[in-house]
Protein backbone atom coordinates (compact mmCIF):
# COMPACT_ATOMS: atom_id res chain seq x y z
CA UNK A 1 70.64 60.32 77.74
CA UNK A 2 68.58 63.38 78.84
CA UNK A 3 67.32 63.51 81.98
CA UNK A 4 64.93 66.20 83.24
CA UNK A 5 64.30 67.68 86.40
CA UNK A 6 60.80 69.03 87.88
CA UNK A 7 61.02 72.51 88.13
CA UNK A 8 58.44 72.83 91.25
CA UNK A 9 60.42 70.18 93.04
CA UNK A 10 63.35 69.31 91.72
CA UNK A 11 62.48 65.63 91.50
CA UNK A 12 62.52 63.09 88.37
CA UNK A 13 60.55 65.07 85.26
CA UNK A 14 58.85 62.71 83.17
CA UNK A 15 57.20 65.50 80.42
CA UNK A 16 57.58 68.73 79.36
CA UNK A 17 54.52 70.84 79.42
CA UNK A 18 53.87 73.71 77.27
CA UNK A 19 51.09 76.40 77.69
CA UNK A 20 50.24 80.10 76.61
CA UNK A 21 48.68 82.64 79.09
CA UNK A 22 48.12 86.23 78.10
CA UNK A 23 49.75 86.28 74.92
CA UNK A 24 52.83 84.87 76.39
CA UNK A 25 53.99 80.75 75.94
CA UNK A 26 55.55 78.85 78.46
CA UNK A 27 57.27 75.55 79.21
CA UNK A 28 57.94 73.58 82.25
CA UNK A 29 59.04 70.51 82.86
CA UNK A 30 57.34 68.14 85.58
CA UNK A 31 56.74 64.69 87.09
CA UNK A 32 53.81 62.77 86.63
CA UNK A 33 52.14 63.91 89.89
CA UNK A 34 52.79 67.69 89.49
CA UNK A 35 51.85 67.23 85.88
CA UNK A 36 48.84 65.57 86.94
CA UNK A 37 48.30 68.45 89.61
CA UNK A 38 48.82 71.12 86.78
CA UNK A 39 46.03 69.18 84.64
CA UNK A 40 44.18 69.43 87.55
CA UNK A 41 44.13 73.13 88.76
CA UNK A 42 43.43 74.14 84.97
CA UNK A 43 40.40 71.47 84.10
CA UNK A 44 37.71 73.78 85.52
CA UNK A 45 39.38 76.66 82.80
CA UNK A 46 40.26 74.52 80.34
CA UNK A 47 36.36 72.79 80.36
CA UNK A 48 34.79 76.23 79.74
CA UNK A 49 37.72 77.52 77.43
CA UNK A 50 37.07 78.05 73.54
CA UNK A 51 40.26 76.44 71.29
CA UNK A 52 42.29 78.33 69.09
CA UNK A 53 43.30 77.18 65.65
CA UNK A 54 45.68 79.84 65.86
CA UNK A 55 48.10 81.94 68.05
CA UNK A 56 48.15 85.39 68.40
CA UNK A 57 51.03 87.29 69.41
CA UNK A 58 51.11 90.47 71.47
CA UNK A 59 52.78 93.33 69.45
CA UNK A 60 54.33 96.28 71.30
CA UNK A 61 55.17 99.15 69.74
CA UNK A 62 56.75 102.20 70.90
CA UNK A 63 55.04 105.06 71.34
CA UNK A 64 58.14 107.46 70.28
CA UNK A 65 58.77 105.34 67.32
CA UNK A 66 57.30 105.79 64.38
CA UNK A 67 55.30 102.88 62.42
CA UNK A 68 56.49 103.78 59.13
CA UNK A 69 59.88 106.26 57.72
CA UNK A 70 59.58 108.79 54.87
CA UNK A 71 60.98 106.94 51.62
């Protein structure tokens, strides 16, 4: 059996909640009041947000680097 801990509080975790903010994805695992409190701080966002059918992924290149090598 798995058990999960909150990781604001350290209590009893009941979900695991994923999310993506600038290009980067998270995961956090929380009771059903801090999930409920996470839901809650994000509605007014989330109400005005667009969906995505897709992800986009930062790339990063390096400037010294070059983006292609002479065959």
């Amino acid at each position: 059996m798995i058990t999960l801990e909150d990781d604001i509080d350290g209590s009893e975790a009941v979900e695991t909640i994923t999310f993506a903010l600038d290009g980067d994805d998270y995961e956090i695992d929380l009771s059903a009041a801090n999930a409920e409190g996470l839901r809650e701080a994000m509605k007014p966002y989330v109400s005005t947000a667009r969906k995505t059918t897709g992800r986009k992924r930062k790339t990063r290149r390096n400037a010294t680097r070059p983006s292609s090598f002479p065959i």
